[in-house]
C-alpha atoms as a PDB file:
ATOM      1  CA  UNK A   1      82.068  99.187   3.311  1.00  0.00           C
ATOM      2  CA  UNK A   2      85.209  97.866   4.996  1.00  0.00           C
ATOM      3  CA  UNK A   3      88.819  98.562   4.272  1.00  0.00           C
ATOM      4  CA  UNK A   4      91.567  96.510   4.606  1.00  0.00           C
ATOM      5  CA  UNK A   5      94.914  96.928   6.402  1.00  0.00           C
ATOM      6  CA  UNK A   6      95.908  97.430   2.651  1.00  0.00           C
ATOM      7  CA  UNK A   7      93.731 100.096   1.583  1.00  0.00           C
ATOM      8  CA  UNK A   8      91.624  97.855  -0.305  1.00  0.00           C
ATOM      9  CA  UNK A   9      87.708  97.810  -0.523  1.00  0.00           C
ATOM     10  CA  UNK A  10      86.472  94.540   0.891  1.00  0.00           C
ATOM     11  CA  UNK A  11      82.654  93.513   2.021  1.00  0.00           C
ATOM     12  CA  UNK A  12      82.464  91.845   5.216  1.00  0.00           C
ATOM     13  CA  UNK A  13      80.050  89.072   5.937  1.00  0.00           C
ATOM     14  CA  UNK A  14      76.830  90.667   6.962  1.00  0.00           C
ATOM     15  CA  UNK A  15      77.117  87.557  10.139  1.00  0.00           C
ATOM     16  CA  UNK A  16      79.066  89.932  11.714  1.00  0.00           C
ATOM     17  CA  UNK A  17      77.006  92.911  12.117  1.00  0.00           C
ATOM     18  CA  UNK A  18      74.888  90.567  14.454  1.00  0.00           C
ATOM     19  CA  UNK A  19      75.264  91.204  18.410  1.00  0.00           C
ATOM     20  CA  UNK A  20      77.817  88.824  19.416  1.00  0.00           C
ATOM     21  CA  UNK A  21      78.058  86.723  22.754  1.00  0.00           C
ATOM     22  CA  UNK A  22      81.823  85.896  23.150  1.00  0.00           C
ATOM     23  CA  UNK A  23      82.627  84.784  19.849  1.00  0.00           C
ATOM     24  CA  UNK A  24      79.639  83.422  18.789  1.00  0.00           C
ATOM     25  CA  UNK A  25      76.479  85.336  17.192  1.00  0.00           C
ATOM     26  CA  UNK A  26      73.546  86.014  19.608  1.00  0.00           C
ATOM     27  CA  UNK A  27      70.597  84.212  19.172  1.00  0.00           C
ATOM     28  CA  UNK A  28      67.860  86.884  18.710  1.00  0.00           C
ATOM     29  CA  UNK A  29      66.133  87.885  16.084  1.00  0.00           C
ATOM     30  CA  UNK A  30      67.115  91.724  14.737  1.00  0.00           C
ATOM     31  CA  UNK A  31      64.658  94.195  16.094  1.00  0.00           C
ATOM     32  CA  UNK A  32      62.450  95.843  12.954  1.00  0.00           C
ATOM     33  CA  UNK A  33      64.546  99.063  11.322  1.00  0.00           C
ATOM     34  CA  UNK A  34      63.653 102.347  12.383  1.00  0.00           C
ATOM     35  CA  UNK A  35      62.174 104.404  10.679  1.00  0.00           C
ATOM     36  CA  UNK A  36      59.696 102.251   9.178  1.00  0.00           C
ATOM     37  CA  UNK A  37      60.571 102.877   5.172  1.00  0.00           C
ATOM     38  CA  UNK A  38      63.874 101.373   5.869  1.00  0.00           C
ATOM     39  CA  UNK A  39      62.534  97.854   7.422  1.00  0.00           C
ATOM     40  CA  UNK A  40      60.117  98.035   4.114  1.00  0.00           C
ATOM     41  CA  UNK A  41      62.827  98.140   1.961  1.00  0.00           C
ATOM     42  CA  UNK A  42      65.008  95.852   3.944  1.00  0.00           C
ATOM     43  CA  UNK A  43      62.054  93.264   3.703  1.00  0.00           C
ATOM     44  CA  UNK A  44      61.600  93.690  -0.692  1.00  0.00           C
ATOM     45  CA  UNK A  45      65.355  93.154  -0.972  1.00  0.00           C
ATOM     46  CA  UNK A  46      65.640  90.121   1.234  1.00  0.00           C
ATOM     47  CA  UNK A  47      62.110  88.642  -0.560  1.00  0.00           C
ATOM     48  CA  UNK A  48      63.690  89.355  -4.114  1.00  0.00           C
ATOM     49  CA  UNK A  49      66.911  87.678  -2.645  1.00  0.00           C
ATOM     50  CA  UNK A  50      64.994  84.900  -2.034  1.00  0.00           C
ATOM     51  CA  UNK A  51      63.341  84.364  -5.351  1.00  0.00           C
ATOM     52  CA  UNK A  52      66.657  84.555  -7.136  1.00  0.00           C
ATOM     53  CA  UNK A  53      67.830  81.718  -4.912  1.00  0.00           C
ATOM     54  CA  UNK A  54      64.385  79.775  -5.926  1.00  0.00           C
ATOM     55  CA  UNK A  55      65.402  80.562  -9.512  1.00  0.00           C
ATOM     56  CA  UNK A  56      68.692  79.044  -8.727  1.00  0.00           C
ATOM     57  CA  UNK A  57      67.557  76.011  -7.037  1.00  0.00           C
ATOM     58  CA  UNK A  58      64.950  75.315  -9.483  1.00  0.00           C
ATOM     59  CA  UNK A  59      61.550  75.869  -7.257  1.00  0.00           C
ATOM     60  CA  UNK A  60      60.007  77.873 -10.054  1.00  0.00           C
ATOM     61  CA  UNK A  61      57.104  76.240 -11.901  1.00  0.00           C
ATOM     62  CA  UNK A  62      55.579  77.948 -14.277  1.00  0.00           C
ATOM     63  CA  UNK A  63      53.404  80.434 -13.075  1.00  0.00           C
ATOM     64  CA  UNK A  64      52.690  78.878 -10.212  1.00  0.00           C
ATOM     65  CA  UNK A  65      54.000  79.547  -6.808  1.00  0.00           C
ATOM     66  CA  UNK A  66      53.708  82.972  -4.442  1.00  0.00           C
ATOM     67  CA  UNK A  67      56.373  84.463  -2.060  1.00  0.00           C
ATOM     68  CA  UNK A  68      55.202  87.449   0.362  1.00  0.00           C
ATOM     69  CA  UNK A  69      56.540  89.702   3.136  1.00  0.00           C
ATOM     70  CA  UNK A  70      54.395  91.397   5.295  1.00  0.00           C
ATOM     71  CA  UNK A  71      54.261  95.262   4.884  1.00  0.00           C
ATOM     72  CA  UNK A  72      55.475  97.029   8.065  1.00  0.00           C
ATOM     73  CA  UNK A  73      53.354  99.908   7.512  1.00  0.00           C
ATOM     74  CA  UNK A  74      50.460  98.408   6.574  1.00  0.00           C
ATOM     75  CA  UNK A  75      50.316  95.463   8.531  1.00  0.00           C
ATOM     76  CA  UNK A  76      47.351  93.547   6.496  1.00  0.00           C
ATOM     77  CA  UNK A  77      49.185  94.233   3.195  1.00  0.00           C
ATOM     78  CA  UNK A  78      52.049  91.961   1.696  1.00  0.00           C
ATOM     79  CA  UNK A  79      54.662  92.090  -0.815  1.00  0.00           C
ATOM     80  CA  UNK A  80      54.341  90.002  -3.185  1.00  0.00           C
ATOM     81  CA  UNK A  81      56.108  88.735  -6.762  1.00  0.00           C
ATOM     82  CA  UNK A  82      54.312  89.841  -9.876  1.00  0.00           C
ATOM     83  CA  UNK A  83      52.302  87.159 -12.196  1.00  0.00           C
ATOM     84  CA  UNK A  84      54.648  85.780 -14.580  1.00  0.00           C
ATOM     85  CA  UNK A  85      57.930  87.110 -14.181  1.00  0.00           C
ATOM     86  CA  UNK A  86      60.686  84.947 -13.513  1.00  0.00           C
ATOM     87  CA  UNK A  87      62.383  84.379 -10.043  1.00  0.00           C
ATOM     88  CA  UNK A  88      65.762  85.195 -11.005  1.00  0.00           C
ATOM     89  CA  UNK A  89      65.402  88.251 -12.719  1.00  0.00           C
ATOM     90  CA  UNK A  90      62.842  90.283  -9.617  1.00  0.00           C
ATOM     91  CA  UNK A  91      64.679  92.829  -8.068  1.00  0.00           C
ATOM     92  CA  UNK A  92      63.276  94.714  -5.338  1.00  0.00           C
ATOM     93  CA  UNK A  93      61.501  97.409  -7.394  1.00  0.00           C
ATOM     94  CA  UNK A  94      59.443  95.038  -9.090  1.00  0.00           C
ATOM     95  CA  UNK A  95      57.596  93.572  -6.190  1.00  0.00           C
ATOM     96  CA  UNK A  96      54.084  94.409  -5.790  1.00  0.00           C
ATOM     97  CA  UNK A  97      52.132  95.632  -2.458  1.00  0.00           C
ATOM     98  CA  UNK A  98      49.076  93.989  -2.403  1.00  0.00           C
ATOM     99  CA  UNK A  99      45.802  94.706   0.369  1.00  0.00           C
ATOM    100  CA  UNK A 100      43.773  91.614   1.396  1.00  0.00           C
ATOM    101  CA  UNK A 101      41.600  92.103  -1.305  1.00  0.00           C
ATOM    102  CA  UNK A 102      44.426  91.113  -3.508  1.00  0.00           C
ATOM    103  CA  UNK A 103      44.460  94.536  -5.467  1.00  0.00           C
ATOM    104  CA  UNK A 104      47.815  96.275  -5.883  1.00  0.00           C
ATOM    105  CA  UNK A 105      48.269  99.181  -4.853  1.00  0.00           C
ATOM    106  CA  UNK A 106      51.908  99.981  -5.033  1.00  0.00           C
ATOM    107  CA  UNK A 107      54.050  98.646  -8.128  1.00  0.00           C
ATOM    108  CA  UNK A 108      53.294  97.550 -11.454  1.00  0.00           C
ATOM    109  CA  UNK A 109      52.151  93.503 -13.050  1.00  0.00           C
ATOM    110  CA  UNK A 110      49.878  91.370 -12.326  1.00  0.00           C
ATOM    111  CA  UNK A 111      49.150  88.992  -8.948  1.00  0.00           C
ATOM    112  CA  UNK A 112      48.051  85.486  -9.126  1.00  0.00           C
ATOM    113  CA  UNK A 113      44.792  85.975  -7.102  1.00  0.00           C
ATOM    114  CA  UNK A 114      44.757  82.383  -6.551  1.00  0.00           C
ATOM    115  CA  UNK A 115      47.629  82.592  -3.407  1.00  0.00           C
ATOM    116  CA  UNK A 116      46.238  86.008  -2.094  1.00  0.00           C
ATOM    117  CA  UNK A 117      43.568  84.298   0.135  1.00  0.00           C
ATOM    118  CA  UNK A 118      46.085  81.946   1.640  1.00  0.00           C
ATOM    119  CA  UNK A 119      48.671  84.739   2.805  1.00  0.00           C
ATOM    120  CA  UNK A 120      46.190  87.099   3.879  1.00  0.00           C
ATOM    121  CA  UNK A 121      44.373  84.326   6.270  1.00  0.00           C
ATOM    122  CA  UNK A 122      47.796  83.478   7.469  1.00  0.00           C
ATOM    123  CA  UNK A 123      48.621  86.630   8.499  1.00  0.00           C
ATOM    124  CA  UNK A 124      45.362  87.215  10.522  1.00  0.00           C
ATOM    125  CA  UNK A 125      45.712  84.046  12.040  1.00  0.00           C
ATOM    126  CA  UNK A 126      49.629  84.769  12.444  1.00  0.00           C
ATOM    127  CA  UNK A 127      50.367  88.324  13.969  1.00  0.00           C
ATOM    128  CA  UNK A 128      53.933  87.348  14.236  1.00  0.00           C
ATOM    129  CA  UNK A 129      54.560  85.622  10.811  1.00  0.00           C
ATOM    130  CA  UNK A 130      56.390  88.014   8.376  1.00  0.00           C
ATOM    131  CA  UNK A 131      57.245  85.995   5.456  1.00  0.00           C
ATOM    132  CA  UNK A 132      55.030  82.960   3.773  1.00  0.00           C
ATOM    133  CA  UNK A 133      56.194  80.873   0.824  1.00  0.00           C
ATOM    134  CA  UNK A 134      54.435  78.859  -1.285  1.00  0.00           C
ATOM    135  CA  UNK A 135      55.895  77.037  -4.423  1.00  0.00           C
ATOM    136  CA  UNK A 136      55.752  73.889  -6.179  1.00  0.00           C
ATOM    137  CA  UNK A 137      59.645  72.579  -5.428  1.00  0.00           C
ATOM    138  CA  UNK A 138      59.784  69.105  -6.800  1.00  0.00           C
ATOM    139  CA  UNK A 139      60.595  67.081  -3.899  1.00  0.00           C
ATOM    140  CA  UNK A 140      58.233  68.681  -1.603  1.00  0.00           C
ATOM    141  CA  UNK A 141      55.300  68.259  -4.059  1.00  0.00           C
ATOM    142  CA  UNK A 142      56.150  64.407  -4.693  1.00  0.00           C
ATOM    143  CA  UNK A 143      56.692  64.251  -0.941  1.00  0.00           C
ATOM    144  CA  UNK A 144      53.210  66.188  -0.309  1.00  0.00           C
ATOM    145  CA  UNK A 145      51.294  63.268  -2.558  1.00  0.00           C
ATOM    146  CA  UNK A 146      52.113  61.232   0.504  1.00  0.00           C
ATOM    147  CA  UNK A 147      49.684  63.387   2.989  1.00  0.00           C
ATOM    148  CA  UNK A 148      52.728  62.450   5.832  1.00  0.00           C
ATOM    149  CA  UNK A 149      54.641  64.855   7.642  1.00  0.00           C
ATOM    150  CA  UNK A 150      58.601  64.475   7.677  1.00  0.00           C
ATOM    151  CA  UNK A 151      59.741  62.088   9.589  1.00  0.00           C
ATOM    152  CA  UNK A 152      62.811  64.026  12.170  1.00  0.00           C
ATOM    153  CA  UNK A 153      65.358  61.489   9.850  1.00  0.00           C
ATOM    154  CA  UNK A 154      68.204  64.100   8.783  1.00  0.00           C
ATOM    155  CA  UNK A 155      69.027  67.824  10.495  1.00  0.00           C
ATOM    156  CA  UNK A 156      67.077  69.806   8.168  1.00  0.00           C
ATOM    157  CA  UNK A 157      63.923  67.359   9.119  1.00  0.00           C
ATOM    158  CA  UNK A 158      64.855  67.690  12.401  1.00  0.00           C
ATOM    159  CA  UNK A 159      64.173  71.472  12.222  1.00  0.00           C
ATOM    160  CA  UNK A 160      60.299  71.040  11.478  1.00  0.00           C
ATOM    161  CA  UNK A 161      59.889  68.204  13.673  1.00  0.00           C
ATOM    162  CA  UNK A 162      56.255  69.062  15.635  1.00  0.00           C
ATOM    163  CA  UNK A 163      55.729  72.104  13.644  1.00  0.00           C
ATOM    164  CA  UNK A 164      54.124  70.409  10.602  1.00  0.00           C
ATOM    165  CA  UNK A 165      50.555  70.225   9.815  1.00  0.00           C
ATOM    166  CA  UNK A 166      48.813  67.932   6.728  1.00  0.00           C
ATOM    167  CA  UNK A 167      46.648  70.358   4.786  1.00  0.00           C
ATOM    168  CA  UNK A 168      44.164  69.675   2.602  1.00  0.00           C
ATOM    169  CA  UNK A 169      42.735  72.809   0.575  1.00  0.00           C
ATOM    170  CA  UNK A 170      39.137  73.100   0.160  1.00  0.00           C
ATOM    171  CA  UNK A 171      37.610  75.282  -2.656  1.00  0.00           C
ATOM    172  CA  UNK A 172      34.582  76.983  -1.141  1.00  0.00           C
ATOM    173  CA  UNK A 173      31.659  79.537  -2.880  1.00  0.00           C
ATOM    174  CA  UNK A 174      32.939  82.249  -4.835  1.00  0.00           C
ATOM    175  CA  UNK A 175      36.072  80.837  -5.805  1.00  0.00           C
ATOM    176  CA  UNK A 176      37.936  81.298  -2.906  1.00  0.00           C
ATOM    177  CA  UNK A 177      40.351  78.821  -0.590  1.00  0.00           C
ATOM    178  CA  UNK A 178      39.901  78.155   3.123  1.00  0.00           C
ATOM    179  CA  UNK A 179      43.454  78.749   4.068  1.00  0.00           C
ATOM    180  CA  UNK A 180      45.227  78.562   7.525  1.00  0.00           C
ATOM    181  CA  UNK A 181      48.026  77.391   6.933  1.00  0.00           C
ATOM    182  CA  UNK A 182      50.915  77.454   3.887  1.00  0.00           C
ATOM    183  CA  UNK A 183      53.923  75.689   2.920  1.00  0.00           C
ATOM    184  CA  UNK A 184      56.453  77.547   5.007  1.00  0.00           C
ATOM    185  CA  UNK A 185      56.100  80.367   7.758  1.00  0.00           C
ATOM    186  CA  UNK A 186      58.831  82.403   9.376  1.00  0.00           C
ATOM    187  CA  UNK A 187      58.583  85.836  11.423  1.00  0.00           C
ATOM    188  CA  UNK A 188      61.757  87.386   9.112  1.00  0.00           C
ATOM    189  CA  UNK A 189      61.979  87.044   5.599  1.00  0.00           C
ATOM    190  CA  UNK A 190      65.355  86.067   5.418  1.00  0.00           C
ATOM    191  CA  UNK A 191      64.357  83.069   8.024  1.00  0.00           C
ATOM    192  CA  UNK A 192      61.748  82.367   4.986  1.00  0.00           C
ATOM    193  CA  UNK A 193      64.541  81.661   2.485  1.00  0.00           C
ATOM    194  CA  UNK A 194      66.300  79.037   4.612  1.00  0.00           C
ATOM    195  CA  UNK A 195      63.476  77.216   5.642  1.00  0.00           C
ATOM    196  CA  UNK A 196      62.203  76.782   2.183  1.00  0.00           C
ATOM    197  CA  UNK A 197      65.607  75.508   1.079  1.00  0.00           C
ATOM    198  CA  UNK A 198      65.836  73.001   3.697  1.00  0.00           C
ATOM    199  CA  UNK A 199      62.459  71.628   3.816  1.00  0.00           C
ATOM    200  CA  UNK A 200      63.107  70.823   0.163  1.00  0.00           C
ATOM    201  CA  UNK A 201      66.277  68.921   1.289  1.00  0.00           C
ATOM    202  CA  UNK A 202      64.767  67.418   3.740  1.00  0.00           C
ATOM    203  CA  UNK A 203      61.546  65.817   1.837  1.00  0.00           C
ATOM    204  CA  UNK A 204      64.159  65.134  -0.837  1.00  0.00           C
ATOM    205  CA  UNK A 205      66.605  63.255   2.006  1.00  0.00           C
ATOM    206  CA  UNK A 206      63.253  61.093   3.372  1.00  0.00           C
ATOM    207  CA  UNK A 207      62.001  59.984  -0.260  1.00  0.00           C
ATOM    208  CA  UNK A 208      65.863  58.948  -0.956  1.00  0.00           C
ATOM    209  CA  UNK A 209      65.977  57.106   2.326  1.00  0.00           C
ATOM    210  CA  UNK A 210      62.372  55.334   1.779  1.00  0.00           C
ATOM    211  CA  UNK A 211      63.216  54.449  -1.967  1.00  0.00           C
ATOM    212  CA  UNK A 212      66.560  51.838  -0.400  1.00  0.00           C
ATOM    213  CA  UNK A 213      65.083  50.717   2.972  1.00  0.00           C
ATOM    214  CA  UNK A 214      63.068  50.912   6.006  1.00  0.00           C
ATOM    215  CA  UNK A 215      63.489  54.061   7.647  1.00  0.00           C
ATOM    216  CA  UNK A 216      64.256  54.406  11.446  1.00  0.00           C
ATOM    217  CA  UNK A 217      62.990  57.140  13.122  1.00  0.00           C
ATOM    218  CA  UNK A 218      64.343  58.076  16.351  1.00  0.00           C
ATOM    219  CA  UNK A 219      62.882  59.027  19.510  1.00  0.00           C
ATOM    220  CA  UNK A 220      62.096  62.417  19.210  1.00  0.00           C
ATOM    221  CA  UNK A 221      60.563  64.524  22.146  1.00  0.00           C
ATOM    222  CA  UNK A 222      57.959  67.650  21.534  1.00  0.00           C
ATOM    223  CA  UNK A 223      59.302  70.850  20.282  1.00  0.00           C
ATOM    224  CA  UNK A 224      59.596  73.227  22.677  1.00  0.00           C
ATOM    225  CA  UNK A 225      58.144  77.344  22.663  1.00  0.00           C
ATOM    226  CA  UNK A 226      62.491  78.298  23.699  1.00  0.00           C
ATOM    227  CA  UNK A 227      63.432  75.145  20.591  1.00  0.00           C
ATOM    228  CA  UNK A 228      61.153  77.036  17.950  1.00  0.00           C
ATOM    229  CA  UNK A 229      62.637  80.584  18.920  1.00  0.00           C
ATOM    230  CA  UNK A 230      66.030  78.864  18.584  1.00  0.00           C
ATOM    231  CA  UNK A 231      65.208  77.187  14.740  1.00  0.00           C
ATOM    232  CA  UNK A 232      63.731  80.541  13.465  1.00  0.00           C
ATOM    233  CA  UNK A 233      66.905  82.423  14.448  1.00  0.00           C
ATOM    234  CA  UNK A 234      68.918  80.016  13.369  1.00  0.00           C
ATOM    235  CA  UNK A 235      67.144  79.926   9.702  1.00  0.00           C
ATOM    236  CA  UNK A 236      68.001  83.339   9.866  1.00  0.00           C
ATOM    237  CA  UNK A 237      71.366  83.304  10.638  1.00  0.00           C
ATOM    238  CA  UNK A 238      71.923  80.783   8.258  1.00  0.00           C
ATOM    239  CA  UNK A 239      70.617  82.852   5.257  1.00  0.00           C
ATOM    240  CA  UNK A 240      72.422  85.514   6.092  1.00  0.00           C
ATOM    241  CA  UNK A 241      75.904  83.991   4.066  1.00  0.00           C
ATOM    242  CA  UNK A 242      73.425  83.308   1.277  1.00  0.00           C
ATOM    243  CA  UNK A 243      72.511  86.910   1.087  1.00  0.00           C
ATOM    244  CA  UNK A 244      75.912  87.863   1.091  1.00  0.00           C
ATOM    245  CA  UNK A 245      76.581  85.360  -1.658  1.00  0.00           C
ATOM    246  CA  UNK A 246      73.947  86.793  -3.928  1.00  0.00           C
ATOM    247  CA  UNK A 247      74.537  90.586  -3.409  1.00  0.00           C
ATOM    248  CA  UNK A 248      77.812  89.722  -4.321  1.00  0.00           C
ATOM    249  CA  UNK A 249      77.071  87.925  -7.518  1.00  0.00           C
ATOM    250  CA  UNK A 250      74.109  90.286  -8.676  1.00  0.00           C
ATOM    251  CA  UNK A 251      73.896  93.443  -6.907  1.00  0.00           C
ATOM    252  CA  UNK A 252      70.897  94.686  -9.096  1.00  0.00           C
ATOM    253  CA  UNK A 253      68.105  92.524  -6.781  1.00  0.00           C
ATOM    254  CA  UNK A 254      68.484  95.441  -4.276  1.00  0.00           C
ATOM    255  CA  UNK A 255      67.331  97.954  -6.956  1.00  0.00           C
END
């Protein structure tokens, strides 16, 4: 912790821990914390983060809905929130470590089975990916009736412009889901959070804008390999004064 030319105790905003160039942040993504049990619990605090800013917003549904971070350890496992307990009160103890099988094997509750086959295809099919959200946010469900992808109308739209795929979920034998693809995938958790929050926005900005009027679209070229790099790290960048926020505000998600 920080002190002040006056002696006082004062948190700084994590932003600027981040490897500056000149006075702006440098756009990289942090390298994975060494050793390896303190990226793990890096990862469960900034997933239980996360699902106290769902609370807040309002993406929680029910039961329904599944938020995971990849184990750094082991790589085919995930964390994951337990069955039933609500978004804002998960700290980072009460996340559960689940194998591809979906059986737990580090924590204590319940997992809705139903998501586990979804995440764990993702990750095969997704070395890179880290976190994967899935959740029933009111805007993006309505907007998902539509079977469209967002038009590039607003910024946040912008951000998933040619990086959005129409997925239709097929229930196969044994009660399972071919999955390869979910609502949301970043390659840090804390990228997760933002994206989330702003592809709600944005399906909520294009239904707004369709409800009053034709809707013009602009010219919009292919996203680039460099232009994908750049909106994952700056997802994560942008969470980063949300973190702060809620560590602030309730300290006990870290526990």
């Amino acid at each position: 912790m920080n002190i002040d030319v006056h002696g006082q105790n004062r948190r700084r905003p994590t932003i600027e821990s981040v490897p500056r160039d000149g006075n702006q942040p440098r756009h990289a993504l942090p390298e994975p914390l060494h050793p390896p049990e303190a990226e793990r619990r890096l990862r469960r605090q900034r997933l239980a983060c996360a699902f106290r800013l769902f609370g807040r917003y309002g993406y929680e549904v029910g039961l329904a809905g599944h938020f995971t971070a990849r184990d750094p350890i082991l790589t085919d496992h995930f964390w994951v929130n337990p069955l039933g307990m609500a978004y804002g009160t998960i700290r980072a103890s009460d996340l559960l470590l689940v194998n591809p099988a979906g059986d737990v094997v580090q924590g204590e509750g319940m997992v809705n089975l139903s998501g586990v086959p979804y995440h764990d295809a993702i990750q095969q099919a997704r070395p890179e990916a880290v976190g994967i959200a899935h959740a029933h946010s009111f805007h993006a469900k309505v907007w998902s009736s539509l079977a469209r992808v967002l038009d590039p109308i607003t910024a946040d739209a912008a951000f998933f412009h040619d990086d959005q795929v129409v997925f239709n979920p097929r229930r196969a034998a044994g009660k399972t889901y071919e999955q390869d693809r979910a609502s949301v995938v970043a390659q840090a958790v804390a990228a997760l959070g933002k994206r989330f929050i702003m592809f709600e926005n944005a399906a909520a900005g294009q239904l707004m804008a369709e409800a009053v009027g034709g809707v013009v679209v602009p010219p919009t070229p292919g996203k680039t390999a460099d232009a994908r790099a750049k909106a994952e790290i700056g997802a994560w960048l942008s969470f980063l004064p949300l973190w702060d926020k809620m560590v602030r505000e309730e300290p006990d998600l870290l526990d």
